[in-house]
Protein backbone atom coordinates (compact mmCIF):
# COMPACT_ATOMS: atom_id res chain seq x y z
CA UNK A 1 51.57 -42.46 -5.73
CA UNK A 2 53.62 -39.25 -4.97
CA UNK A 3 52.07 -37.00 -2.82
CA UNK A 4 53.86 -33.24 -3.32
CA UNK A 5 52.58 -29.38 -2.65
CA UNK A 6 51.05 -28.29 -6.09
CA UNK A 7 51.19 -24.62 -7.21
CA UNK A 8 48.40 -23.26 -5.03
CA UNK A 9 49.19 -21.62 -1.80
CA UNK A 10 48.38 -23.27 1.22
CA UNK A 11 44.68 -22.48 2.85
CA UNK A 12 45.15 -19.80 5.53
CA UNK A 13 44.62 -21.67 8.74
CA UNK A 14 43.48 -18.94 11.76
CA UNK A 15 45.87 -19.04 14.63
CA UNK A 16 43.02 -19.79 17.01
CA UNK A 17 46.38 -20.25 19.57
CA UNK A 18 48.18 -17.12 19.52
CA UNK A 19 47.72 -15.12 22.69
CA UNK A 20 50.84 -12.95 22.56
CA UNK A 21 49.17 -9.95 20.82
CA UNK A 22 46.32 -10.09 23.21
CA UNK A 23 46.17 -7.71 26.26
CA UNK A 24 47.20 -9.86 29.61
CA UNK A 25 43.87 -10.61 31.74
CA UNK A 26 43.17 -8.39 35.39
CA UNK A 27 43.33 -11.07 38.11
CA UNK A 28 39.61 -11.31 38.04
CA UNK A 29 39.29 -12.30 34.33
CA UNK A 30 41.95 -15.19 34.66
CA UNK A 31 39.92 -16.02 38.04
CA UNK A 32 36.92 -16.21 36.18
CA UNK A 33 38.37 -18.18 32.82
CA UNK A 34 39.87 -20.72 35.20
CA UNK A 35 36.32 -20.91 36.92
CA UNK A 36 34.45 -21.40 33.19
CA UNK A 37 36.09 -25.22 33.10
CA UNK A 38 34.61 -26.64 36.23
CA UNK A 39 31.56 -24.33 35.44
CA UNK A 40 30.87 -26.49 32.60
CA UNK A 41 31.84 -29.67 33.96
CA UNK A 42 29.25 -29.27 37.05
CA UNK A 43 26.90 -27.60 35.06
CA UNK A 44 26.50 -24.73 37.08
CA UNK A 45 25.92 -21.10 37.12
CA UNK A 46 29.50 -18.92 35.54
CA UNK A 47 28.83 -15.41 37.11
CA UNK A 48 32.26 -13.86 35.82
CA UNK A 49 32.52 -10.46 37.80
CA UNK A 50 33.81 -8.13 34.88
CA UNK A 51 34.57 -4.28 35.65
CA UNK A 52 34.76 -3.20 32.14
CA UNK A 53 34.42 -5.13 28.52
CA UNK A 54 33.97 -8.48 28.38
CA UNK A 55 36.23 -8.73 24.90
CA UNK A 56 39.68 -9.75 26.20
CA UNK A 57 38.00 -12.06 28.36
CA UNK A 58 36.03 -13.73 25.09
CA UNK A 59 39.02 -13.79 23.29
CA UNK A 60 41.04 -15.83 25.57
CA UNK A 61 38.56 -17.88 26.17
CA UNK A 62 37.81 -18.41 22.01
CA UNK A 63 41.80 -19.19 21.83
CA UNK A 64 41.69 -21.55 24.92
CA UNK A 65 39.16 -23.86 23.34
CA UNK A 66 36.62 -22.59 26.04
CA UNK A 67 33.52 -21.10 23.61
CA UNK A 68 31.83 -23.82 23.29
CA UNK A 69 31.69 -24.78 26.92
CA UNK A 70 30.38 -21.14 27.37
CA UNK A 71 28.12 -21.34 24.76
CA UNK A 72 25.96 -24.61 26.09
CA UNK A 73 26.22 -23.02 29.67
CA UNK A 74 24.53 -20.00 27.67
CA UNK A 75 22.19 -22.06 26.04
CA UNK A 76 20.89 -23.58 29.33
CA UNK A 77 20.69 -20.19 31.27
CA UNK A 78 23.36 -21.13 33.11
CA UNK A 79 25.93 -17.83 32.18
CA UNK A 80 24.90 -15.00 34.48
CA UNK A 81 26.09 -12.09 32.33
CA UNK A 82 23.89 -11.31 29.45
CA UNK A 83 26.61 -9.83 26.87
CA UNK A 84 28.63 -12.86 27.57
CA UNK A 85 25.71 -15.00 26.96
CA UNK A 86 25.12 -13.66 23.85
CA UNK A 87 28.87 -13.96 22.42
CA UNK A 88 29.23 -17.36 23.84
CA UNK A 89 25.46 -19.04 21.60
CA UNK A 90 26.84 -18.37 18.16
CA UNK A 91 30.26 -20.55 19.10
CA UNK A 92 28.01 -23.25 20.32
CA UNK A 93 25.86 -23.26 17.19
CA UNK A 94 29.14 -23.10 14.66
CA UNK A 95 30.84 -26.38 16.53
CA UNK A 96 27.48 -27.91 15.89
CA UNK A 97 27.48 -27.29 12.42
CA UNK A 98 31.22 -28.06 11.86
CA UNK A 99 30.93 -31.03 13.54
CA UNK A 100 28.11 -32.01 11.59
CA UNK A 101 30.11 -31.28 8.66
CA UNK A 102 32.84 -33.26 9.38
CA UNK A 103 30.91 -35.94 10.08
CA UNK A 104 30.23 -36.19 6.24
CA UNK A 105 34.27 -35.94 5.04
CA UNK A 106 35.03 -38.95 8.11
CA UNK A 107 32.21 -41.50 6.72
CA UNK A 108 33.74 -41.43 3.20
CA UNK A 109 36.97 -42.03 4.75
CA UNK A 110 36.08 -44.68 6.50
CA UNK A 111 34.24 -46.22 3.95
CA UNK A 112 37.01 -45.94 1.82
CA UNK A 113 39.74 -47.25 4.74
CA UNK A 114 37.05 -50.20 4.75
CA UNK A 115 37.02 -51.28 1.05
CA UNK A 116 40.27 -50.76 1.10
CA UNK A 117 40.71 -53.10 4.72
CA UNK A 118 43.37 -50.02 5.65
CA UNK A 119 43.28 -50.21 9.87
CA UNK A 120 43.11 -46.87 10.91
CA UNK A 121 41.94 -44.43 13.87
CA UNK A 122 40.57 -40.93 14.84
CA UNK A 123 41.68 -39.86 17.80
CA UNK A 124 41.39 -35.82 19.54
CA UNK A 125 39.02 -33.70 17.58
CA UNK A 126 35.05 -35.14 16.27
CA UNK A 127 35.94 -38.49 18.42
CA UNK A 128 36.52 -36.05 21.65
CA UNK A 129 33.47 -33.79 20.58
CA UNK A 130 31.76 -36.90 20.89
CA UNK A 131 33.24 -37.81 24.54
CA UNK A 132 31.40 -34.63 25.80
CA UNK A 133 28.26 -36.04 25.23
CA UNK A 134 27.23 -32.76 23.29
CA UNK A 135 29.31 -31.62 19.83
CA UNK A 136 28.72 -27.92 20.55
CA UNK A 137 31.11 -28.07 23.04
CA UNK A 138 34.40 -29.03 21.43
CA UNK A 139 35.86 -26.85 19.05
CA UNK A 140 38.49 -28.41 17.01
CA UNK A 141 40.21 -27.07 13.35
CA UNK A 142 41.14 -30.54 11.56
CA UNK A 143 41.01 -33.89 11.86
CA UNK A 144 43.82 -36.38 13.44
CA UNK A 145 43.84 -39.94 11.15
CA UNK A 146 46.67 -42.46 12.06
CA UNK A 147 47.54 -44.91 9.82
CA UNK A 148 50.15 -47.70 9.85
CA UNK A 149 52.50 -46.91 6.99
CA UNK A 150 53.31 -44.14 4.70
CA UNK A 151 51.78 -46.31 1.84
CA UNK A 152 48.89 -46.76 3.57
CA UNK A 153 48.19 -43.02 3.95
CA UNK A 154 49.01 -42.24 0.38
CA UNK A 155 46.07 -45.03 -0.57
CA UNK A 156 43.42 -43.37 1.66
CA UNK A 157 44.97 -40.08 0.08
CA UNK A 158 43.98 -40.67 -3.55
CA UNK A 159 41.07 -42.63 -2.53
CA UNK A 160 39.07 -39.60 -0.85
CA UNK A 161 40.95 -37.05 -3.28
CA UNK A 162 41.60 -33.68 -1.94
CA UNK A 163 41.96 -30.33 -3.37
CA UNK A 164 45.71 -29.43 -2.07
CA UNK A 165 48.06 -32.22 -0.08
CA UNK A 166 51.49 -31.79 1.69
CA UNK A 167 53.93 -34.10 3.06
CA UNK A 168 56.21 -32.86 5.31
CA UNK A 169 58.95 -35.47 4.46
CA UNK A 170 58.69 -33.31 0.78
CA UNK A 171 58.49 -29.60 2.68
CA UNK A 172 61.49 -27.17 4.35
CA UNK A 173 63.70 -28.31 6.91
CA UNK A 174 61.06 -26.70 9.72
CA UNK A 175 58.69 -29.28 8.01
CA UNK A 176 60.58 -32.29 8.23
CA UNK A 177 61.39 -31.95 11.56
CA UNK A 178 58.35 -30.41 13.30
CA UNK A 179 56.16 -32.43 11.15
CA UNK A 180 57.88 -35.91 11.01
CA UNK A 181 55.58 -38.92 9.67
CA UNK A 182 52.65 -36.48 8.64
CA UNK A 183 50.51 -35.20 5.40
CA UNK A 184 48.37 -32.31 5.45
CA UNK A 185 45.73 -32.60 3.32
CA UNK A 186 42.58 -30.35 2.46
CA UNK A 187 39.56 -31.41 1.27
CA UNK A 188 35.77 -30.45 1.46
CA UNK A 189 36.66 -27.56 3.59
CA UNK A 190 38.40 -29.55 6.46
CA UNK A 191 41.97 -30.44 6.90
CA UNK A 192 43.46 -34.02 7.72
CA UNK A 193 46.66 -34.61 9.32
CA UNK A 194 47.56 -38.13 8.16
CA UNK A 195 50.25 -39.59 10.68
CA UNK A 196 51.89 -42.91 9.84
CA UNK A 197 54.14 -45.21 11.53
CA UNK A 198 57.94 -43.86 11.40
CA UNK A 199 60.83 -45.90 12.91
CA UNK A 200 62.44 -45.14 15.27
CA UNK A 201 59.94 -42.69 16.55
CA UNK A 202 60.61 -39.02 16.97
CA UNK A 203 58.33 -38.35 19.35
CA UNK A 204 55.62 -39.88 22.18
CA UNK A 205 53.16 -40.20 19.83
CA UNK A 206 54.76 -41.95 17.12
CA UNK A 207 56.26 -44.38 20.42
CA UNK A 208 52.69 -44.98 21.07
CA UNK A 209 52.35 -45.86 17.54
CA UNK A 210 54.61 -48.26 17.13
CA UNK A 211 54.41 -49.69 20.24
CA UNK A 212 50.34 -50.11 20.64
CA UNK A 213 49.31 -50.46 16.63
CA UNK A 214 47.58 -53.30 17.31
CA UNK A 215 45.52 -51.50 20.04
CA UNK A 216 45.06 -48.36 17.98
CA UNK A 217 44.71 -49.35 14.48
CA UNK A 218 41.27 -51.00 13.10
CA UNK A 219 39.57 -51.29 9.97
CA UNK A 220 36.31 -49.19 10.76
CA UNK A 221 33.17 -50.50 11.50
CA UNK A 222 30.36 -49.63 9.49
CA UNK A 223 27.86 -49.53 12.52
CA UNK A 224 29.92 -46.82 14.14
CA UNK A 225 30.77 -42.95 13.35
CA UNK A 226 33.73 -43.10 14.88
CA UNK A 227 36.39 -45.68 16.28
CA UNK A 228 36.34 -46.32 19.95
CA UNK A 229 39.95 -45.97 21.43
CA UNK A 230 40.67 -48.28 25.04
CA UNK A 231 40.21 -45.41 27.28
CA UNK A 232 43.08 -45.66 29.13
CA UNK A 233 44.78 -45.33 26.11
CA UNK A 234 43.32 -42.63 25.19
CA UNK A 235 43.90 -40.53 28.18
CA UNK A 236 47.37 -41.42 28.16
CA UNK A 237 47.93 -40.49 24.34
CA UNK A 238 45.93 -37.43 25.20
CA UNK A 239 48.67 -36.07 28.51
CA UNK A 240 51.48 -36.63 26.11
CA UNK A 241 50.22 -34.43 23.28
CA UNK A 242 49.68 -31.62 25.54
CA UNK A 243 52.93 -32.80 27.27
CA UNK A 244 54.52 -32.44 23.82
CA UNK A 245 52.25 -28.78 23.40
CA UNK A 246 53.79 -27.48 26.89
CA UNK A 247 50.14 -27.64 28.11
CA UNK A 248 49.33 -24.57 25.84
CA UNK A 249 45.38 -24.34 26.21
CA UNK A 250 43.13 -24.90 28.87
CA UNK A 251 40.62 -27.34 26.87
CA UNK A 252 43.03 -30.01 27.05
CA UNK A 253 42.61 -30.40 30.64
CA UNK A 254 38.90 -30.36 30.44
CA UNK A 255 39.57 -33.27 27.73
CA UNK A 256 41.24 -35.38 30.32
CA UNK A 257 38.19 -34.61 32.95
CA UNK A 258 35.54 -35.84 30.31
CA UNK A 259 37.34 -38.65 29.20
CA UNK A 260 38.01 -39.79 32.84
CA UNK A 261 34.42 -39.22 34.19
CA UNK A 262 33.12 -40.99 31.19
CA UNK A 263 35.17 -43.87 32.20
CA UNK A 264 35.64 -43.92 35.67
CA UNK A 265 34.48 -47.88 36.33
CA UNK A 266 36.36 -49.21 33.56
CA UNK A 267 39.73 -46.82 33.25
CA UNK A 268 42.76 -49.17 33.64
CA UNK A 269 44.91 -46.73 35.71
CA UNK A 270 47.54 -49.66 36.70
CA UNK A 271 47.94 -49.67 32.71
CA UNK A 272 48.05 -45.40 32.53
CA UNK A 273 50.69 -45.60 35.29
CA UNK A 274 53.09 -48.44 33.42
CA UNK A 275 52.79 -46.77 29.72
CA UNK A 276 53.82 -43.50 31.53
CA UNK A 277 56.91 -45.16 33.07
CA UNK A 278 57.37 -46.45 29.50
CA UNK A 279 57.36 -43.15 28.07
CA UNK A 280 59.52 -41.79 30.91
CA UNK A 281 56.87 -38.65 31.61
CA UNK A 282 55.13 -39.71 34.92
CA UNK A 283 56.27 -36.44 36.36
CA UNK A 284 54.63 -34.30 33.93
CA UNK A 285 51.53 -36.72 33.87
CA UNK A 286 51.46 -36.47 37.53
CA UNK A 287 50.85 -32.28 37.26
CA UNK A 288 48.82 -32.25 34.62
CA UNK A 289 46.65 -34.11 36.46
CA UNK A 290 47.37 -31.81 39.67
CA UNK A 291 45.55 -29.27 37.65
CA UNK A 292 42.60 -31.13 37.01
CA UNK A 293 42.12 -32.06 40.47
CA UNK A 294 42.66 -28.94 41.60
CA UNK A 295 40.66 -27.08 39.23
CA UNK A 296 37.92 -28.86 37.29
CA UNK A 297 37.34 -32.34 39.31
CA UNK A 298 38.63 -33.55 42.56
CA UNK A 299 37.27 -36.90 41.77
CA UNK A 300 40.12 -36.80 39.05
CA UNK A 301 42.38 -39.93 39.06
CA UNK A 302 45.67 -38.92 40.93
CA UNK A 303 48.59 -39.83 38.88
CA UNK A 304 52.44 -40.47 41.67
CA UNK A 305 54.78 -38.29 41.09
CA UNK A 306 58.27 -39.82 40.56
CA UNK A 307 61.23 -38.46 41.31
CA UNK A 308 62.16 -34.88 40.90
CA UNK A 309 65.26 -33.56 39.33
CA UNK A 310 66.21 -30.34 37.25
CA UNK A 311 63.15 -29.36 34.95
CA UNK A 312 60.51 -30.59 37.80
CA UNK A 313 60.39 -26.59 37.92
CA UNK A 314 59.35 -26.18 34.89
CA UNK A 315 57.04 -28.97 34.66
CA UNK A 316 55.15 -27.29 37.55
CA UNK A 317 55.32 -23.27 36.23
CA UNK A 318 54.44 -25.08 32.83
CA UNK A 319 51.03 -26.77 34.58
CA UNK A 320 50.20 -23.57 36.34
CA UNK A 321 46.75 -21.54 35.77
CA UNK A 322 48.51 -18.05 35.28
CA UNK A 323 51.35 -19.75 32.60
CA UNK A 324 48.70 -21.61 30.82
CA UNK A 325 46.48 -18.56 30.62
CA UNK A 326 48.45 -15.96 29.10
CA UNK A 327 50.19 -18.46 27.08
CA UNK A 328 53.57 -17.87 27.91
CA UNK A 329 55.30 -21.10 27.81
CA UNK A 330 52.86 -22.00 24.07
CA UNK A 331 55.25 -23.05 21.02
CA UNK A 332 52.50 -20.89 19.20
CA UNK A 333 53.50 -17.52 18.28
CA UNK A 334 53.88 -15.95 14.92
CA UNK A 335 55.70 -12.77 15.80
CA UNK A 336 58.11 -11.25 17.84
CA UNK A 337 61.10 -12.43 20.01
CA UNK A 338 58.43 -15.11 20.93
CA UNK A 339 58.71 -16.57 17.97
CA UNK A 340 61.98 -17.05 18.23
CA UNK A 341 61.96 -18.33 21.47
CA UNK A 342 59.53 -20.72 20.68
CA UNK A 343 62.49 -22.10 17.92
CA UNK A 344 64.80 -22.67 20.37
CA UNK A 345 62.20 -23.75 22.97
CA UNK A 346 60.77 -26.71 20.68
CA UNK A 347 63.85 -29.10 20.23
CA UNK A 348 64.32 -28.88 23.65
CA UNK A 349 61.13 -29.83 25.01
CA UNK A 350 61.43 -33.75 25.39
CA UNK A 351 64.24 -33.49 28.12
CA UNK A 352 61.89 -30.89 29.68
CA UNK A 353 58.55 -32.95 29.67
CA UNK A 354 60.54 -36.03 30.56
CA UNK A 355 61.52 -37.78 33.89
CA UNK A 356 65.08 -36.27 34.59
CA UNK A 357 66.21 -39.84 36.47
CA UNK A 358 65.65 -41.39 32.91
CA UNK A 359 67.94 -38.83 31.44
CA UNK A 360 71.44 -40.84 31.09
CA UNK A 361 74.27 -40.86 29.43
CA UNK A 362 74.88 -44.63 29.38
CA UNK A 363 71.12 -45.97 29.25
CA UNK A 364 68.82 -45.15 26.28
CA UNK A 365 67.07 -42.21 27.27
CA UNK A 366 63.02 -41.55 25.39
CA UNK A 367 64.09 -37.94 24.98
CA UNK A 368 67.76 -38.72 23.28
CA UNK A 369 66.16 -41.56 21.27
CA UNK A 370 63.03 -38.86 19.79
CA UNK A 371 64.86 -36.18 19.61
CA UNK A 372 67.74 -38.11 17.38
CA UNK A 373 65.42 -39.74 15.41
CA UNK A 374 63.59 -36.38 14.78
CA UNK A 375 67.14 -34.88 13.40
CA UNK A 376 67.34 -38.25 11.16
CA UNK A 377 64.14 -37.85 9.93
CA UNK A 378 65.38 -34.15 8.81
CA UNK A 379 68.43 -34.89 7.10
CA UNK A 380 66.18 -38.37 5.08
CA UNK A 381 68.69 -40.42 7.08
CA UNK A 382 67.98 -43.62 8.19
CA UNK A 383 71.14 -45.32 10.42
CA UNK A 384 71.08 -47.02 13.51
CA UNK A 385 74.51 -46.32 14.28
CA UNK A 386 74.77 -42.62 14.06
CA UNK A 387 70.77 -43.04 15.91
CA UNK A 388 72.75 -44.21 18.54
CA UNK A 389 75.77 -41.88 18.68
CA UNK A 390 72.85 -38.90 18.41
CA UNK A 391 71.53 -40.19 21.35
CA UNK A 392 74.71 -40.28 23.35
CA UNK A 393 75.87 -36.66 22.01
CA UNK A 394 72.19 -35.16 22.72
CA UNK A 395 72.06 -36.68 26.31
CA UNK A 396 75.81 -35.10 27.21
CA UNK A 397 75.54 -32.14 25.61
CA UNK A 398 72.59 -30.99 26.23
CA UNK A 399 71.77 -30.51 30.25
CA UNK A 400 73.78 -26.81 30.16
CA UNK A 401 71.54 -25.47 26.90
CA UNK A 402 68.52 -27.30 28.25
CA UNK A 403 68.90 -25.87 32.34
CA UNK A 404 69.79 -22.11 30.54
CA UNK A 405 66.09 -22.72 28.44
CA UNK A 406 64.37 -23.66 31.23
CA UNK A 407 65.06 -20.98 33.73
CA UNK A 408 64.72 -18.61 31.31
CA UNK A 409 60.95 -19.51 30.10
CA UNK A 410 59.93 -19.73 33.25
CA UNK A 411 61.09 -16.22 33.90
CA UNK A 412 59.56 -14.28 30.90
């Protein structure tokens, strides 16, 4: 089966991300934002001191992923300003009913992945809403299904039939490489980003992939909604997608907090620590989880740092409250020079999210090897020989372009 765009236009997806067109937040409303995560995770009181309108305050929080966390504090009398109260309920009561929603279009697809014996997994969205304990909480706009071939995706594809489907291998040159290994599908309302197995990988996720199907992959259960993921697994395949995202949104910290409170007597963090090294992005790990022990729970596990080298900088401003706020280091902008900066930002970003002593010239280096397989992918070219010489050229050439990037987004 061929899987290609048909005539209709895509479905306009809201850009629940973009912050650049928003007004930046007074000290007090960033103070207070930052405060709403551990708010929720204790389950106490959020008393936001606000001078004026609470509306640029709502709205970051809405883009942040934060409503819903608002919204059950709300619903237990726990949010200690009555017009944010009353913004915050409707959010909780819309993830409930999405949730519940999607809970219809995932049970035919796993039936379907089951007659079909397809192994396959749901990881970030319904199976984190899930992880909370409560589904009001966690927003989320599609669904994440990985898969172990192309073929295998195409099957589950026709088998659930959709109203539109795209595969980026089939789209623009922006597709193929910012979308390696994926299809976008629509159907029932909801979107499903089918990832498959690509080698080489182009990027931390696909390396997880490939190197952990065995632990990933499984043909569903009937018994069970969704498919439980090893949880140190999880959290580690959660830090490098918002590694890969520059840490764009403050939900995906809270993520790592549930996960790791829900699992705190049987989290393998020897295993965490070695897949890290694997992936070459302790350093990043080891701030991201800087921020949740600083700011939602010091019970957090501590992740080493490794050594430091040129973009340990960046890693830091990247994993900081007032960056992560206002957005300005997100690969998520639509207009503007951001936009553009974002271009040149996103090729770049596996030398920046990646341990710098791993970055040589004469070793294989996980940032050469994903980003050359990445420009493979793009041109439909699959040779291990000029994968190789990629590598090499990326790794030389690119510490100048890379050090110029850096210092500049951390300077806008």
């Amino acid at each position: 089966m061929s899987i290609q765009s048909n005539t209709r236009a895509m479905p306009d997806v809201p850009t629940s991300w973009e912050l650049s067109h928003l007004p930046p937040l007074s000290l007090a409303d960033q103070a207070a934002l930052i405060d709403l995560l551990q708010a929720w995770f204790d389950q106490r009181l959020w008393n936001p001191s606000i001078e004026q309108s609470t509306r640029p305050l709502w709205d970051y929080a809405e883009r942040h992923g934060l409503g819903g966390a608002a919204g059950a504090l709300a619903m237990a009398g726990k949010i200690g300003h009555a017009e944010l109260s009353a913004q915050a309920q409707p959010r909780y009561f819309s993830n409930l009913l999405f949730h519940r929603k999607c809970e219809i279009v995932c049970r035919r697809l796993q039936t379907e992945a089951q007659r079909l014996r397809v192994p396959m997994a749901i990881l970030k969205g319904p199976s984190l809403a899930d992880a909370y304990g409560d589904p009001g909480v966690r927003a989320y706009a599609d669904v994440d299904i990985f898969v172990g071939s192309r073929e295998e995706a195409q099957a589950l594809i026709q088998a659930i039939g959709c109203e539109h489907a795209h595969e980026a291998a089939r789209g623009s040159i922006r597709d193929r490489f910012n979308e390696s290994g994926r299809f976008h599908v629509w159907t029932q309302g909801w979107e499903l980003e089918f990832c498959h197995r690509l080698s080489p990988p182009g990027d931390p996720l696909f390396d997880m992939l490939e190197a952990h199907a065995d632990r990933i992959l499984r043909i569903p259960d009937a018994t069970t909604v969704w498919p439980v993921l090893d949880p140190a697994m999880h959290l580690v395949f959660l830090i490098q997608h918002m590694a890969r995202h520059l840490c764009a949104r403050l939900i995906w910290f809270l993520d790592l907090a549930v996960l790791a409170r829900r699992h705190r007597n049987d989290l393998d963090m020897d295993w965490v620590a070695t897949e890290l090294d694997r992936l070459e992005m302790r350093n990043v790990a080891a701030a991201i989880s800087q921020f949740c022990i600083r700011h939602i729970d010091p019970a957090f596990p501590r992740i080493e740092h490794g050594r430091s080298g040129w973009n340990s900088h960046f890693q830091q401003e990247m994993t900081s409250a007032p960056r992560i706020v206002h957005g300005h280091l997100s690969l998520f902008h639509h207009r503007g020079w951001r936009k553009y900066f974002a271009y040149t930002l996103s090729p770049a970003r596996f030398f920046l999210i990646t341990d710098p002593a791993a970055q040589r010239v004469w070793r294989h280096s996980r940032a050469g090897e994903w980003s050359a397989a990445r420009l493979l992918y793009t041109i439909h070219c699959n040779s291990r020989l000029l994968d190789y010489a990629l590598d090499k050229f990326i790794v030389l050439c690119y510490p100048i372009f890379l050090w110029l990037i850096a210092h500049i987004a951390i300077k806008k």
